[in-house]
N, C-alpha and C. Protein backbone atom coordinates (compact mmCIF):
# COMPACT_ATOMS: atom_id res chain seq x y z
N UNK A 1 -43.39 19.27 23.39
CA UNK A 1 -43.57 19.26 24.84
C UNK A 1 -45.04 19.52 25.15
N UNK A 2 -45.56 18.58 25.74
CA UNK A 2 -46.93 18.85 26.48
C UNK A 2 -47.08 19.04 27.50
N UNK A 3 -47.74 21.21 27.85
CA UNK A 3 -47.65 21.65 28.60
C UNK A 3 -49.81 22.24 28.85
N UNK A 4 -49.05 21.89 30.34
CA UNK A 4 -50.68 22.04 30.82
C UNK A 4 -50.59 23.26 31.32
N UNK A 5 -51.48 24.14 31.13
CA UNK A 5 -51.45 25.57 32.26
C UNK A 5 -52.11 25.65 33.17
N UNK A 6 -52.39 26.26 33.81
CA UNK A 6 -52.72 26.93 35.06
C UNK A 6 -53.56 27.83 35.09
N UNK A 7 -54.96 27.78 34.93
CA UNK A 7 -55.64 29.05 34.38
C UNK A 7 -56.09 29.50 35.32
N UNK A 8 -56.84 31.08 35.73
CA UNK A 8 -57.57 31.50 37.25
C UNK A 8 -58.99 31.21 36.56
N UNK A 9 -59.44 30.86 37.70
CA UNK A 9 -61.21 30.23 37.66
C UNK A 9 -61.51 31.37 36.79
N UNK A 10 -60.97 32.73 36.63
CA UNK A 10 -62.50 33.84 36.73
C UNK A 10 -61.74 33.84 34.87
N UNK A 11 -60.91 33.57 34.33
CA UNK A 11 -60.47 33.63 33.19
C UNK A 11 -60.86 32.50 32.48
N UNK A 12 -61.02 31.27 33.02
CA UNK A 12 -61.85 29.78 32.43
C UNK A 12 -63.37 29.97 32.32
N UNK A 13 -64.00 30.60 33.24
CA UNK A 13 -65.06 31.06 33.41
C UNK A 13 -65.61 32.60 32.08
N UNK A 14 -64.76 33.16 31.94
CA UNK A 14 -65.15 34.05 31.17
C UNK A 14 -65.28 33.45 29.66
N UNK A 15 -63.81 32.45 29.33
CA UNK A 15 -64.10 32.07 28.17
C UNK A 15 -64.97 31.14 27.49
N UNK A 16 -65.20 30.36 28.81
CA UNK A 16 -66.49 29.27 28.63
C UNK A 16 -67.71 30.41 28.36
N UNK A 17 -68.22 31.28 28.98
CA UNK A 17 -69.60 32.30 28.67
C UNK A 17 -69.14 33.07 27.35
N UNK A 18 -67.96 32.84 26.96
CA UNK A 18 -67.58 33.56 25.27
C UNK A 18 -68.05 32.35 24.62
N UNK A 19 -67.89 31.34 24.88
CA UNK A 19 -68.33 29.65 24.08
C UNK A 19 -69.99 29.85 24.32
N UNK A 20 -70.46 29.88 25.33
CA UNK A 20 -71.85 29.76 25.37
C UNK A 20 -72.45 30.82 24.85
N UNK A 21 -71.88 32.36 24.60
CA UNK A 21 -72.17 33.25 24.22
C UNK A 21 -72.45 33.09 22.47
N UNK A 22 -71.42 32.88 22.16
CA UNK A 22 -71.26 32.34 20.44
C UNK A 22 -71.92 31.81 20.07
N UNK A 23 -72.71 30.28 20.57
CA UNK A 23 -73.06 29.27 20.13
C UNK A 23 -74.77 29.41 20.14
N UNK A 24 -75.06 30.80 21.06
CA UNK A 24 -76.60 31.54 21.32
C UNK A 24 -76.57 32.19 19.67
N UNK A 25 -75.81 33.19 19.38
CA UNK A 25 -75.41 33.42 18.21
C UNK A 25 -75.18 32.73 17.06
N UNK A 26 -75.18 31.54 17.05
CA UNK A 26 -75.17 30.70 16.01
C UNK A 26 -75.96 30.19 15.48
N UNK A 27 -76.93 29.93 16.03
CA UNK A 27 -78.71 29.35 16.48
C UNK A 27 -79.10 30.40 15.17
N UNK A 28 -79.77 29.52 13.82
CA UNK A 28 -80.42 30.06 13.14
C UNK A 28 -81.71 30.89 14.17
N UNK A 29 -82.07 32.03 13.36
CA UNK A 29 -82.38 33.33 13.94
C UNK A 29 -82.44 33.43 15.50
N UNK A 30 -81.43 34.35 16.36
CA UNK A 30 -81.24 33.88 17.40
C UNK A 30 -82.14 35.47 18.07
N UNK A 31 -82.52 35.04 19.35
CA UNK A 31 -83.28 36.21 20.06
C UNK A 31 -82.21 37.22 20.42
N UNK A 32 -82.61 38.09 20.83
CA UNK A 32 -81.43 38.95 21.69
C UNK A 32 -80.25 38.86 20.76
N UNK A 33 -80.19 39.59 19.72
CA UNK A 33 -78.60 39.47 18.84
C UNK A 33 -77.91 40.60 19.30
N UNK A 34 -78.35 41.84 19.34
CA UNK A 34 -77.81 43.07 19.44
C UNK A 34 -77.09 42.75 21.31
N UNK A 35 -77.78 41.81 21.90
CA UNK A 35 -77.29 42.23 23.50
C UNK A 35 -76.12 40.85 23.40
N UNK A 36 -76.39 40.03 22.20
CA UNK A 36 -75.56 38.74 22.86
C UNK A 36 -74.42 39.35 22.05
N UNK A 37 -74.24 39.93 20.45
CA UNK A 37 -73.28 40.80 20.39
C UNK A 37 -72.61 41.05 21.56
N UNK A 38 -72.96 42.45 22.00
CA UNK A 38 -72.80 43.41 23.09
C UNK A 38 -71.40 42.57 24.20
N UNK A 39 -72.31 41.39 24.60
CA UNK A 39 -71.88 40.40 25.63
C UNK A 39 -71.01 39.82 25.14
N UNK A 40 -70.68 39.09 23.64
CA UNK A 40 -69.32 38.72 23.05
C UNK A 40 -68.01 39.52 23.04
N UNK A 41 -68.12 40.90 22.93
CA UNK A 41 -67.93 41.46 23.23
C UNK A 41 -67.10 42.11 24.29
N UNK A 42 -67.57 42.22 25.47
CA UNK A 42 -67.09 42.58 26.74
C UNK A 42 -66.55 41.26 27.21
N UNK A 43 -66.79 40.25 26.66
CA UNK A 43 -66.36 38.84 27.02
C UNK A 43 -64.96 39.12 26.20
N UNK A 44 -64.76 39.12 24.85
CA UNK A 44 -63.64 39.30 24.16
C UNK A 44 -62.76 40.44 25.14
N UNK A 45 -62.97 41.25 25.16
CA UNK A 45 -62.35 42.40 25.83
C UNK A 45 -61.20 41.59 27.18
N UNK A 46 -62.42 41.22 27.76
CA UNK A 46 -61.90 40.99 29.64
C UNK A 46 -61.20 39.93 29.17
N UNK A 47 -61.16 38.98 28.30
CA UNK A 47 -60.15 37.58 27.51
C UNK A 47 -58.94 38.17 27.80
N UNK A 48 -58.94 39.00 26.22
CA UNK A 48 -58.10 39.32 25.93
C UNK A 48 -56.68 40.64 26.85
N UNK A 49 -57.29 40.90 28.08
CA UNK A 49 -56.42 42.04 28.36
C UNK A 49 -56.74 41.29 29.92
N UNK A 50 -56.89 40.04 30.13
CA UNK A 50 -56.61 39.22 31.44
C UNK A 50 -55.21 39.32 31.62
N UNK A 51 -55.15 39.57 33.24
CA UNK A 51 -53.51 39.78 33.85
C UNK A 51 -52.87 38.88 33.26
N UNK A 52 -53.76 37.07 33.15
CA UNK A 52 -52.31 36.20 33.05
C UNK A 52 -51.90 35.94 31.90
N UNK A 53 -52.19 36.82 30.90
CA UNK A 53 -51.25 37.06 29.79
C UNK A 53 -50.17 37.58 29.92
N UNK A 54 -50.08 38.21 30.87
CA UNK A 54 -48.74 38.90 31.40
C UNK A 54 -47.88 38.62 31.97
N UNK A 55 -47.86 36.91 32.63
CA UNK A 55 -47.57 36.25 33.56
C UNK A 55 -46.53 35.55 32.19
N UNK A 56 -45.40 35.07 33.01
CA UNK A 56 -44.79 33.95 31.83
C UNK A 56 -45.16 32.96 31.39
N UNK A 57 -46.21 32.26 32.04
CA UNK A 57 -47.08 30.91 31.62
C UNK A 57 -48.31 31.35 30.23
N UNK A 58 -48.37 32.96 30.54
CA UNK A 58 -49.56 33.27 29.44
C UNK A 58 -48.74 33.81 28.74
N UNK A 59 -47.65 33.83 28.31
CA UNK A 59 -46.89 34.73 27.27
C UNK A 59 -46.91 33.78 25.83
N UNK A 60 -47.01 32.56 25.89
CA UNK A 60 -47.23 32.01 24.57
C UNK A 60 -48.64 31.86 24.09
N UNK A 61 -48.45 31.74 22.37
CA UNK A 61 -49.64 31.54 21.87
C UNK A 61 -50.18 30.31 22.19
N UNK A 62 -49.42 29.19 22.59
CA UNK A 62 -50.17 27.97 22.88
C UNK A 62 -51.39 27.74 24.04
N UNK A 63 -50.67 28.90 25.21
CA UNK A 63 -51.70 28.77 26.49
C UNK A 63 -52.77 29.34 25.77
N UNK A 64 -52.89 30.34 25.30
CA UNK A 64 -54.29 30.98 24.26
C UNK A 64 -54.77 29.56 23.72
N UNK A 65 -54.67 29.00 22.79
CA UNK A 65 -55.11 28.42 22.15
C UNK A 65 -55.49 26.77 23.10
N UNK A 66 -55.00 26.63 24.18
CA UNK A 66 -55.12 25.11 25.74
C UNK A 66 -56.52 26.06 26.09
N UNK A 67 -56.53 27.40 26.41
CA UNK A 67 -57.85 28.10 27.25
C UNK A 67 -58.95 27.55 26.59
N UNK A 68 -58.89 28.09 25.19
CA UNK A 68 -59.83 28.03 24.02
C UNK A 68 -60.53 26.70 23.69
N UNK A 69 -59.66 25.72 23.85
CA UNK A 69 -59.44 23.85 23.50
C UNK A 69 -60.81 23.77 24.62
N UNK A 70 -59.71 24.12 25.54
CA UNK A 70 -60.06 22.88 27.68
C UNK A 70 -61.48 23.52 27.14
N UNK A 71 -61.83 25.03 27.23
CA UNK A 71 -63.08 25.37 27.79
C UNK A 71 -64.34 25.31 26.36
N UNK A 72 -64.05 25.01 25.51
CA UNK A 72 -64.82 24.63 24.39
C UNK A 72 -66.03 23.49 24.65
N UNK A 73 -65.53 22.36 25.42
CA UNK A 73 -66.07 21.12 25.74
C UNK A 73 -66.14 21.36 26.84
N UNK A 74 -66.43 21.95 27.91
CA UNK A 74 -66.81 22.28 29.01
C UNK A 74 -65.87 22.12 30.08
N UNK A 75 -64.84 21.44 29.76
CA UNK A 75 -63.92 20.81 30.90
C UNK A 75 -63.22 22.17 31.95
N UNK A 76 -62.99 22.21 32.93
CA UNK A 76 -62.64 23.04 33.65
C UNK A 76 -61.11 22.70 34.51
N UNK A 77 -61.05 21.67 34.04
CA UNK A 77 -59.67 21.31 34.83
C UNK A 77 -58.35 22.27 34.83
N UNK A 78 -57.90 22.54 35.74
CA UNK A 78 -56.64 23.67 35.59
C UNK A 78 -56.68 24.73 35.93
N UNK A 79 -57.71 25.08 36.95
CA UNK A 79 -58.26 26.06 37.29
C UNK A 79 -56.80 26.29 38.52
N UNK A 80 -56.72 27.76 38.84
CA UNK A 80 -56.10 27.93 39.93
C UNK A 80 -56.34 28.59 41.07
């Protein structure tokens, strides 16, 4: 079954700046490591303990892994 979710802007938004966050970090020798750490970080945190995991649409591992997909490539569609 192919299921689309419903994500809130401020939760698409956080994981896209965990994508842009990472990819600063990836950058053979990157500036600012200790703060972009820091910022992966508090990005992981606010991900992971977002309300709509709590919601029945975020209770499977698949919506985790649609957030991760959509906002990888920048796409934002599904916002709510």
């Amino acid at each position: 079954m192919d299921r689309h979710h419903l994500f809130p802007a401020d939760l698409i938004r956080a994981q896209q700046q965990w994508h842009d966050t990472y990819r600063a970090l990836a950058i053979p020798r990157p500036r600012h490591t200790t703060e972009l750490r820091r910022r992966l970080l508090r990005l992981s945190v606010r991900i992971h303990w977002h309300p709509f995991w709590s919601t029945p649409a975020g209770r499977t591992p698949a919506a985790r892994v649609e957030l991760r997909q959509r906002t990888a490539d920048g796409r934002t569609r599904g916002a709510a």
